[in-house]
C-alpha atoms as a PDB file:
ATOM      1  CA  UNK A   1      14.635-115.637  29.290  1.00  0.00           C
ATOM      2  CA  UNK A   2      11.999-115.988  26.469  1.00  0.00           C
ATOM      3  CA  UNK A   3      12.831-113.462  24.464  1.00  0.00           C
ATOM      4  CA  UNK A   4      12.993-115.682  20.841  1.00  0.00           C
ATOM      5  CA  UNK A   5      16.226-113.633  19.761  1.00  0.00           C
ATOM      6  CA  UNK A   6      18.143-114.943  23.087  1.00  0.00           C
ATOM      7  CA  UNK A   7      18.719-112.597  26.316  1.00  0.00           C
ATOM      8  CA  UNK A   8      22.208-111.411  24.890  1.00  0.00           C
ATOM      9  CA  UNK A   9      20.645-108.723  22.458  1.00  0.00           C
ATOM     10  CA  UNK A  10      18.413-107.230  25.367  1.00  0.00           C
ATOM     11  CA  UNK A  11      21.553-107.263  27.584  1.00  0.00           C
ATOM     12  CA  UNK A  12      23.319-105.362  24.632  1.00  0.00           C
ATOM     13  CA  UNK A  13      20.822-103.103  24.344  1.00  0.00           C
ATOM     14  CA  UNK A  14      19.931-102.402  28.029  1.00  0.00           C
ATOM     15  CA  UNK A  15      19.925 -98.624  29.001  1.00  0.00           C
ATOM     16  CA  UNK A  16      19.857 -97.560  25.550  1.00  0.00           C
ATOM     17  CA  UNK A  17      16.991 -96.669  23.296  1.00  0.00           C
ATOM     18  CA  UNK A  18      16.869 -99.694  21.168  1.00  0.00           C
ATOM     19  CA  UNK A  19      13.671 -98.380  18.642  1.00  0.00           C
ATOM     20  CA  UNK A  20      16.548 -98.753  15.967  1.00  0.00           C
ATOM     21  CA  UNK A  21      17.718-101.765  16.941  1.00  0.00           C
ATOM     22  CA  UNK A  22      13.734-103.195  16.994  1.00  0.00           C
ATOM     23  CA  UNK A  23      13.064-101.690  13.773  1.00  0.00           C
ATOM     24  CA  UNK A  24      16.223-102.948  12.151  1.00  0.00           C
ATOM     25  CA  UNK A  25      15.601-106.766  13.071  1.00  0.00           C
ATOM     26  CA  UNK A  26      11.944-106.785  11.502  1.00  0.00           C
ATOM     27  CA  UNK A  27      10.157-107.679  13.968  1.00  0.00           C
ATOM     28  CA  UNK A  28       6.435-109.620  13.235  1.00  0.00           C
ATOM     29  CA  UNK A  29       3.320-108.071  13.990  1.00  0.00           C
ATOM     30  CA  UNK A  30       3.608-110.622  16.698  1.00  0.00           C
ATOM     31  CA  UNK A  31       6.435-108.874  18.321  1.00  0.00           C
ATOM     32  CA  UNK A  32       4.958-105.160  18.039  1.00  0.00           C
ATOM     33  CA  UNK A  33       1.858-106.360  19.686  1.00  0.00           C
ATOM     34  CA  UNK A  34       3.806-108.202  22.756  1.00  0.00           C
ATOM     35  CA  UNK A  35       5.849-104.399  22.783  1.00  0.00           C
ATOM     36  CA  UNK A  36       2.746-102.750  23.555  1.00  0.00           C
ATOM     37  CA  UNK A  37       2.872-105.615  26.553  1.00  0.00           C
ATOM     38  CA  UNK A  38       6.323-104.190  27.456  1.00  0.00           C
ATOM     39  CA  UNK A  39       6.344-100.884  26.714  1.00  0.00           C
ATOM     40  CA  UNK A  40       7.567 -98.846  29.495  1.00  0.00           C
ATOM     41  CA  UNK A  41       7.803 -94.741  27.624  1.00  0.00           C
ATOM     42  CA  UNK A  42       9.915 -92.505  25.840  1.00  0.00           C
ATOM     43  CA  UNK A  43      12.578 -91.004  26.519  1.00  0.00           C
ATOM     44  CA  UNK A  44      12.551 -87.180  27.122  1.00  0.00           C
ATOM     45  CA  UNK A  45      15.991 -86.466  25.405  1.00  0.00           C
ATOM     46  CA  UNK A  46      17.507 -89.638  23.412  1.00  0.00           C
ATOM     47  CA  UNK A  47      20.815 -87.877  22.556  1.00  0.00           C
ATOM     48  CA  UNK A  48      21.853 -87.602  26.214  1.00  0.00           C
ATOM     49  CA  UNK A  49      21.719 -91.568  26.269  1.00  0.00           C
ATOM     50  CA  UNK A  50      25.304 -93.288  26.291  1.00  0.00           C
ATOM     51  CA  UNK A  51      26.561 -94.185  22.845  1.00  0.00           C
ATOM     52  CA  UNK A  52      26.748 -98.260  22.104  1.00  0.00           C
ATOM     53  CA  UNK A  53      29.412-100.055  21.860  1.00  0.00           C
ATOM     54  CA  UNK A  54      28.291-101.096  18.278  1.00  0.00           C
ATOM     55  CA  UNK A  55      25.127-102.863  16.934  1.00  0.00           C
ATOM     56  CA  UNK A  56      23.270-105.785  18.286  1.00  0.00           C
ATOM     57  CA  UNK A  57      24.073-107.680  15.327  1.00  0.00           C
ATOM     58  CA  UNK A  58      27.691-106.861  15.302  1.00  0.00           C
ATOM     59  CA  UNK A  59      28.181-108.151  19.149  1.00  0.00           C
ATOM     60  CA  UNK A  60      26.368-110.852  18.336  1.00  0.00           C
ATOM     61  CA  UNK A  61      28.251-112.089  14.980  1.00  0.00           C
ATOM     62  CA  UNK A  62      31.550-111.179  17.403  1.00  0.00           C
ATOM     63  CA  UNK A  63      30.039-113.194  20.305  1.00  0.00           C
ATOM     64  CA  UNK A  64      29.182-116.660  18.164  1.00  0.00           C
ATOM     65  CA  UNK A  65      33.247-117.131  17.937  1.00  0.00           C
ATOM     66  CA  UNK A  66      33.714-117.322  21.249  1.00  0.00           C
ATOM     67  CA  UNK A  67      30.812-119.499  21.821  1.00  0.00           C
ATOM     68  CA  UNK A  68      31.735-121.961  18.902  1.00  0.00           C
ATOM     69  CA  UNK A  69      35.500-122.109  21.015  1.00  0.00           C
ATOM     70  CA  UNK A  70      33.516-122.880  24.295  1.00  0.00           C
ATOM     71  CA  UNK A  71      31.942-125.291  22.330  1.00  0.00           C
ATOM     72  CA  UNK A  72      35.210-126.876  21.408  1.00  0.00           C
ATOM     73  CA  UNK A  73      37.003-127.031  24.239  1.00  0.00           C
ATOM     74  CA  UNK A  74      33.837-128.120  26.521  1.00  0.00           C
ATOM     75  CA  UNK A  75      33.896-131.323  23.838  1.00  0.00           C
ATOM     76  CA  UNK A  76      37.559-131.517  24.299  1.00  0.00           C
ATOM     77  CA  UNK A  77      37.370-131.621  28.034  1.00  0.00           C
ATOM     78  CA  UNK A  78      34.300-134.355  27.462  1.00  0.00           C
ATOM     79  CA  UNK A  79      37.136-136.412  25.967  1.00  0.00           C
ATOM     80  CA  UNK A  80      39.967-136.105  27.720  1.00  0.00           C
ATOM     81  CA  UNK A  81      37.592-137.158  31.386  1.00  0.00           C
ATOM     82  CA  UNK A  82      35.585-139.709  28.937  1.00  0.00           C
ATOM     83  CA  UNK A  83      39.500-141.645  28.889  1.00  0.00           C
ATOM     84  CA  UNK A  84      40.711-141.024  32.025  1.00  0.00           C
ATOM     85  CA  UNK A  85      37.241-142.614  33.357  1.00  0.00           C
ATOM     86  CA  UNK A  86      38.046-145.463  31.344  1.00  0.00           C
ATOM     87  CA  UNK A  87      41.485-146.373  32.030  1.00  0.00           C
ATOM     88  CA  UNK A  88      41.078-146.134  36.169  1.00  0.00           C
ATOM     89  CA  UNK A  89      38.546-149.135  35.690  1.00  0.00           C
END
């Protein structure tokens, strides 16, 4: 929950060896001295890991569509109940 980049890349990244994915963002000194917080090991043999569905960045560019139509049709419903509120007084 307070991971600054939001919960969804960890979720994404979950099961997998993310070292690419970590190294890829940047990450500030900051962040590489919370890892050593974190840090659970290595894995003994990477390449038997299951293959990603496709980048953290690329789920996450998919994912801010569908959260940018959420947003939409939450404001829609907002107005639609904002009306009907005001014409049953």
């Amino acid at each position: 929950m307070q991971h600054p980049g939001g919960d969804e890349v960890l979720l994404t990244e979950a099961g997998n060896d993310a070292t690419e994915p970590f190294e890829d963002v940047g990450h500030s000194e900051d962040a590489r001295e919370q890892l050593k917080t974190f840090y659970i090991g290595k894995l003994a043999d990477p390449e038997n890991l299951p293959k990603r569905a496709g980048k953290a960045s690329d789920l996450m560019a998919q994912n801010s569509g569908s959260s940018a139509y959420l947003l939409v049709v939450a404001a829609v419903v907002a107005v639609v109940a904002y009306f009907v509120l005001v014409r049953n007084k």
